[in-house]
Protein backbone atom coordinates (compact mmCIF):
# COMPACT_ATOMS: atom_id res chain seq x y z
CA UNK A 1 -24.87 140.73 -191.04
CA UNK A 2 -23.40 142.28 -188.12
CA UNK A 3 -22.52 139.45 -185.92
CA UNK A 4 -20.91 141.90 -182.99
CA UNK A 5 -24.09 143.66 -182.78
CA UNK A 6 -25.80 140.28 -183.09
CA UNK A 7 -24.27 138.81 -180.20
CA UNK A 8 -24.58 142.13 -178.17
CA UNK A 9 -28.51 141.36 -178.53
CA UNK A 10 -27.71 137.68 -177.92
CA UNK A 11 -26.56 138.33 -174.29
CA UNK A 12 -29.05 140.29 -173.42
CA UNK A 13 -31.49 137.69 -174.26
CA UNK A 14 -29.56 135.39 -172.26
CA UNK A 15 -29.01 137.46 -169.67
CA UNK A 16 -32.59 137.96 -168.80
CA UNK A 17 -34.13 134.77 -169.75
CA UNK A 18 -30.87 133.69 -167.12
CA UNK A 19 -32.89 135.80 -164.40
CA UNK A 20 -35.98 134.28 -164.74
CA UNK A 21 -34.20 130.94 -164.23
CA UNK A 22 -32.42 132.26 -160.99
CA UNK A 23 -35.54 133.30 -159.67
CA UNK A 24 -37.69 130.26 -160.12
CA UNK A 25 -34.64 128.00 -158.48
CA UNK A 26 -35.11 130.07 -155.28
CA UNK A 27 -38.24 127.80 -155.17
CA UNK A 28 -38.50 125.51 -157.57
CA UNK A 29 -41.34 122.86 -157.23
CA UNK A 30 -39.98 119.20 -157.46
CA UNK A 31 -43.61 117.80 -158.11
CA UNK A 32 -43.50 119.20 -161.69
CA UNK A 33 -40.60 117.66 -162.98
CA UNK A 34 -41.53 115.42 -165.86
CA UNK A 35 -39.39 112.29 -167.61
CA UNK A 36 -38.15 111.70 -170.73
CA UNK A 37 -35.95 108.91 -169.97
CA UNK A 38 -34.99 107.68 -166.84
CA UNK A 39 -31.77 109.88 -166.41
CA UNK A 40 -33.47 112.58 -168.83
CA UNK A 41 -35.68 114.92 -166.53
CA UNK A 42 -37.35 118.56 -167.47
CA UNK A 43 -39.10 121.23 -166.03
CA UNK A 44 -41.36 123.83 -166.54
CA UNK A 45 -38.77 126.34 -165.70
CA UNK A 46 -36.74 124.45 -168.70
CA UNK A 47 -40.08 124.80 -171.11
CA UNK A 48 -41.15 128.70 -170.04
CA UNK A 49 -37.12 130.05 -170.74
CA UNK A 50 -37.00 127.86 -174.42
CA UNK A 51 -40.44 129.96 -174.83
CA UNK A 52 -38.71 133.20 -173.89
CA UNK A 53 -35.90 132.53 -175.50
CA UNK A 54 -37.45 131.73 -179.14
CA UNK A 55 -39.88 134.97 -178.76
CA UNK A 56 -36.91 136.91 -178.52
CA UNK A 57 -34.70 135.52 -180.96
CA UNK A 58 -37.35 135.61 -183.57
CA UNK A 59 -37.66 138.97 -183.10
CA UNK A 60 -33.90 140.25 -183.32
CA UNK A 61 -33.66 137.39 -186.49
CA UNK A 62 -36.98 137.06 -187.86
CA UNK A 63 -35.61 134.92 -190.65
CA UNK A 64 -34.06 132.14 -188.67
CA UNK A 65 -35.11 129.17 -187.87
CA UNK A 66 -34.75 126.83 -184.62
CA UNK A 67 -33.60 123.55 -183.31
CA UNK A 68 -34.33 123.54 -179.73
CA UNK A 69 -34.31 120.61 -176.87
CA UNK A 70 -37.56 120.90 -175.98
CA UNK A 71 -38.94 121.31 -179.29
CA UNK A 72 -41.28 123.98 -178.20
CA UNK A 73 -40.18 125.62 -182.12
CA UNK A 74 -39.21 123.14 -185.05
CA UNK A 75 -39.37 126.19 -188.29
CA UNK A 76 -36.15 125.55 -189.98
CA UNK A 77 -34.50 128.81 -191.96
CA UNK A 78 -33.76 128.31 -195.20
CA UNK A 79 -30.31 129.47 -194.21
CA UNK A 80 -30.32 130.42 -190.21
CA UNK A 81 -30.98 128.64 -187.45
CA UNK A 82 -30.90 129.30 -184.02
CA UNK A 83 -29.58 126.06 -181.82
CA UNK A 84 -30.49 126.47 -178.21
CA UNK A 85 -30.73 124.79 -175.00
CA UNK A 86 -32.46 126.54 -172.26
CA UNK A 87 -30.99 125.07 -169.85
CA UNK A 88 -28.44 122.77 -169.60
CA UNK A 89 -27.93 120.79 -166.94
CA UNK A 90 -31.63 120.49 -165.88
CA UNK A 91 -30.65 117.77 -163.30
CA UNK A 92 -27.80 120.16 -161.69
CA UNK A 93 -30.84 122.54 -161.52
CA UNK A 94 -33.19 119.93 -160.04
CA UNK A 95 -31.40 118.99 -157.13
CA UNK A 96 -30.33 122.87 -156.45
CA UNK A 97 -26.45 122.23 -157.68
CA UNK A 98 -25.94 125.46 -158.59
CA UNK A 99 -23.95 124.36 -162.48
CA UNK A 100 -26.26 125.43 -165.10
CA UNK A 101 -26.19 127.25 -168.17
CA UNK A 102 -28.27 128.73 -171.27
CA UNK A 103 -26.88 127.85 -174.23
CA UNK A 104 -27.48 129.65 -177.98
CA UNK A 105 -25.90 129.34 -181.43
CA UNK A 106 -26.62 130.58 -184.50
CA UNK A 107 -25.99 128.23 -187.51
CA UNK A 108 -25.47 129.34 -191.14
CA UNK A 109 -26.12 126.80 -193.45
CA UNK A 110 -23.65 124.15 -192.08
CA UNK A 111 -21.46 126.69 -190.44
CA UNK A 112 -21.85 127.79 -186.41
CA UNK A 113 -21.35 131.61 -186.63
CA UNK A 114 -21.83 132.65 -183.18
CA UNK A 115 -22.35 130.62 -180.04
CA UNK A 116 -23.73 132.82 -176.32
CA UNK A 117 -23.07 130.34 -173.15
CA UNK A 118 -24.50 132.31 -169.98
CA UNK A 119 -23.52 130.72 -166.49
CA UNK A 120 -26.22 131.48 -164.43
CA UNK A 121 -25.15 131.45 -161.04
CA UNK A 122 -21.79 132.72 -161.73
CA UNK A 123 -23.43 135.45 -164.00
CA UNK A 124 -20.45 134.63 -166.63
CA UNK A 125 -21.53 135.41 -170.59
CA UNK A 126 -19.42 133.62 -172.50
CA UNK A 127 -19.82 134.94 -176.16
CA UNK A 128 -18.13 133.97 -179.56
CA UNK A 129 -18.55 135.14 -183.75
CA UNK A 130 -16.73 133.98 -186.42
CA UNK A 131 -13.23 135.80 -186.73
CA UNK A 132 -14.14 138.16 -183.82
CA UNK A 133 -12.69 136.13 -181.03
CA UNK A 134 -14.04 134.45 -177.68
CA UNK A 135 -15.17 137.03 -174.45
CA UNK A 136 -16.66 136.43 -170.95
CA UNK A 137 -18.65 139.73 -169.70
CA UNK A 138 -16.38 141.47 -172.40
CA UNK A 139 -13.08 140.42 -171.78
CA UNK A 140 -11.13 138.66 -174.17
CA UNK A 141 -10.11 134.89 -173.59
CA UNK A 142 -7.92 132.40 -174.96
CA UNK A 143 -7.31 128.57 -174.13
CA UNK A 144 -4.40 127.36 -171.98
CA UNK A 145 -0.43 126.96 -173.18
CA UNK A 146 -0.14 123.60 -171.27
CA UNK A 147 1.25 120.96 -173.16
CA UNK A 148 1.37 117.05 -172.25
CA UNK A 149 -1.70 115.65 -170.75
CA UNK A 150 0.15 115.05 -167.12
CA UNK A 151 0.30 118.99 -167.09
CA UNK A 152 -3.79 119.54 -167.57
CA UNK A 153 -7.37 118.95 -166.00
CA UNK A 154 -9.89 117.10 -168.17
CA UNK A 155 -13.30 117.39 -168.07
CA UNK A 156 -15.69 115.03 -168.95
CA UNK A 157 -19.60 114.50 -168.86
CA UNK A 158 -21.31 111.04 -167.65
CA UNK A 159 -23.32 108.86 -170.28
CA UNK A 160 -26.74 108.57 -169.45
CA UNK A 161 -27.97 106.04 -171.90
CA UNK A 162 -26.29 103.95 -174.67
CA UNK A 163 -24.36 101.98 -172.16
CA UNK A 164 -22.54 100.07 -174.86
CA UNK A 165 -19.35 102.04 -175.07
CA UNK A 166 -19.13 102.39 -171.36
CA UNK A 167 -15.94 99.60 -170.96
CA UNK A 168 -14.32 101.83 -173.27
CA UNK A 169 -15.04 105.31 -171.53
CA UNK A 170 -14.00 103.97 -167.96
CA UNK A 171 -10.88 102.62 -169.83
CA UNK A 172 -10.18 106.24 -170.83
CA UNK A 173 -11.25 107.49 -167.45
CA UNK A 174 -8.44 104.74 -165.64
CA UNK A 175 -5.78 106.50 -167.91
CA UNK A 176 -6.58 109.77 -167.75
CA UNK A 177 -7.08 109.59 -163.92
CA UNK A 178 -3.30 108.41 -163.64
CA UNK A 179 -1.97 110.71 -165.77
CA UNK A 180 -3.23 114.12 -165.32
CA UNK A 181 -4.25 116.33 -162.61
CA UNK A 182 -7.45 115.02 -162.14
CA UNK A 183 -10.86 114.69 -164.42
CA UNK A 184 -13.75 116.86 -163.86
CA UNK A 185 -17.71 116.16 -164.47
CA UNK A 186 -19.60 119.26 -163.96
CA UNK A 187 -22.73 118.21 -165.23
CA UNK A 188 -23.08 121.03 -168.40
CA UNK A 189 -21.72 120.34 -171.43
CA UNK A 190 -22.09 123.77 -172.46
CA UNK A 191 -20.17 124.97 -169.76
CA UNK A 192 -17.33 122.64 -169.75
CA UNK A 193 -16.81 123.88 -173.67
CA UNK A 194 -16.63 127.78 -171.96
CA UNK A 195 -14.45 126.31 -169.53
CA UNK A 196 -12.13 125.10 -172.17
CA UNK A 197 -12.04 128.36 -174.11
CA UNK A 198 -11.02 130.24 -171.09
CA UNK A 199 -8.30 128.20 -170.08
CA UNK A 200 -10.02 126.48 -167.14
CA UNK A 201 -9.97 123.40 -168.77
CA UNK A 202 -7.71 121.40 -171.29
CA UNK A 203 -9.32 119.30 -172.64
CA UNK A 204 -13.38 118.26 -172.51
CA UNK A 205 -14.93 115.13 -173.99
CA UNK A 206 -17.84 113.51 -173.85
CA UNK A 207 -20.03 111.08 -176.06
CA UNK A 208 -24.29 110.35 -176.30
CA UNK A 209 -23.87 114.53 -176.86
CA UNK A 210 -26.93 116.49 -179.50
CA UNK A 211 -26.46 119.40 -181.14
CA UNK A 212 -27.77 121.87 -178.57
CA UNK A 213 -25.61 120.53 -175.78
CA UNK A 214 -22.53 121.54 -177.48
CA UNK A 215 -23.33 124.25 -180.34
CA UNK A 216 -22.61 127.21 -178.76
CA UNK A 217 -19.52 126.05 -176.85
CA UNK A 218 -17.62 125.05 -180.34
CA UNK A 219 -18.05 128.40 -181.40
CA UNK A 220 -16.42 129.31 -178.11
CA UNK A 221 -13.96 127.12 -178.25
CA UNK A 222 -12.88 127.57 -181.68
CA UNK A 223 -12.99 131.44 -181.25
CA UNK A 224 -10.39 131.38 -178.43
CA UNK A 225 -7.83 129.33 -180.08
CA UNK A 226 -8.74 126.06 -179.73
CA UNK A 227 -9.69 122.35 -181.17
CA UNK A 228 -13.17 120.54 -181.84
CA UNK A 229 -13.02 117.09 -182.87
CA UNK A 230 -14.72 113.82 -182.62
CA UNK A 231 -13.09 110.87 -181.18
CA UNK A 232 -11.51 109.95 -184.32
CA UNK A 233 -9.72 113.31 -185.13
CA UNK A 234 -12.59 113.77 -187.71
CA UNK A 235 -14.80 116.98 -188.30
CA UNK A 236 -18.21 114.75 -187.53
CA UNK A 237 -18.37 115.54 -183.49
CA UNK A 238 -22.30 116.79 -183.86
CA UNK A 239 -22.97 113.80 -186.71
CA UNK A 240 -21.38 111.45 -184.43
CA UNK A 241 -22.66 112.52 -181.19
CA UNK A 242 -18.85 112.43 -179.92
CA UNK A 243 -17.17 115.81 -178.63
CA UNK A 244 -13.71 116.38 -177.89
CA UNK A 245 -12.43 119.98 -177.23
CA UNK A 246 -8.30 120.74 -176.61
CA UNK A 247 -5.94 123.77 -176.29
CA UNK A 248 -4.93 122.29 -179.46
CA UNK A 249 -1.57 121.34 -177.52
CA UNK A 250 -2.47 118.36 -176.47
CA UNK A 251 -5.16 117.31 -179.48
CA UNK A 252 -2.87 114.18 -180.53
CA UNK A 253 -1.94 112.97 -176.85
CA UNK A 254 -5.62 112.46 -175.40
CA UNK A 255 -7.05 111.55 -179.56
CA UNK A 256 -4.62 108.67 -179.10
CA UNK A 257 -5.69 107.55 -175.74
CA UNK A 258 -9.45 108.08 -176.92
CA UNK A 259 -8.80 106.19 -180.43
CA UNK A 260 -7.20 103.35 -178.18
CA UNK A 261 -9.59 102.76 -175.83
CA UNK A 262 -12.66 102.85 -177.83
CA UNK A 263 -10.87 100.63 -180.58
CA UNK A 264 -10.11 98.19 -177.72
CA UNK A 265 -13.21 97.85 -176.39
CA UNK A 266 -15.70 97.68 -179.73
């Protein structure tokens, strides 16, 4: 497989599944948002681009699979599968905050191959394959060099259910807000991981996080020279639904603050 050509096909996909998006926020109708929870909204605009998007990808890979938000496909591949989110940060979009994203990754097996994050608004295209590196619109990136957590800027998402670790996010959040140059919540997880491989970012973590949320972005990260972990240093951050993304400079620093906290506050 030909995972440069891949992702060339990838962003396309993106790109002009991304339009449709832009076009529909220019008047988007706040009567048909629906509820799946009570800080979990969708759309039809969120519905019609996971359509789009799985028509297209099954045709470029007609033998993978999907796992999507929205569920609008559930085929699995007996060894690819497509992991997307149509668009992430649906309340951003919502409430006309321009932050949102598309977010695509192809898994192999157990094993994230290629991840496609396309910032809408900012018509950015992040893209990432295994061993061929990290790129927005075609230029190369890289995570940052800084080291020591009071040299960086954190981002982090909000939990919007499972309250019962919030003592012990806040306690990270009282820390982190004394100690580095200040903690960001943009409202896509997705593009907080792009963020993070281009150097924009630090450090990202977040918790209450599924599969398509972050997919893509670990490829990203991990493509540009960075760190994915979950809150315990482990390998398990889509098992355990925790996400924490470094320059790999500072991996032990904010780990220990993150390990502390949370231990504290079981």
């Amino acid at each position: 497989m030909n995972l440069s050509k891949l992702t060339e096909g990838v962003v396309s996909i993106a790109k002009e599944v991304g339009n449709f998006i832009r076009n529909e926020s220019h008047n988007f109708d706040h009567d048909k948002v629906e509820y799946k929870g009570l800080h979990d909204m969708v759309s039809y605009v969120d519905k019609s681009a996971e359509i789009a998007l799985v028509d297209s990808l099954r045709s470029l890979l007609p033998e993978a699979g999907f796992v999507t938000e929205e569920k609008t496909a559930t085929i699995s591949g007996e060894k690819y599968n497509w992991i997307i989110d149509p668009l992430d940060g649906t309340t951003n979009f919502i409430h006309g905050l321009p932050t949102y994203s598309i977010s695509i990754a192809l898994q192999s097996n157990d094993e994230l191959i290629l991840g496609v994050v396309y910032e809408i608004n900012r018509d950015e295209c992040f893209s990432a394959w295994k061993n061929g590196g990290a790129y927005v619109n075609n230029k190369r990136i890289s995570v940052s060099k800084a080291r020591g957590i009071e040299k960086t800027l954190v981002a982090t998402g909000f939990p919007y259910y499972e309250f019962g670790k919030l003592d012990a996010y806040l306690a990270v959040l009282k820390e982190l807000m004394q100690r580095c140059h200040g903690v960001r919540r943009i409202g896509s997880a997705a593009i907080d991981l792009a963020y993070v491989a281009c150097g924009r970012f630090d450090a990202y973590f977040e918790f209450n996080l599924n599969s398509y949320d972050v997919a893509a972005g670990i490829v990203l990260v991990r493509e540009a020279g960075g760190q994915i972990f979950d809150f315990y240093g482990g390998n398990k951050s889509i098992e355990r639904r925790e996400m924490v993304a470094t320059n790999g400079l500072i991996s032990a620093e904010l780990l220990f603050i993150l390990e502390e906290k949370f231990n504290q506050h079981k």
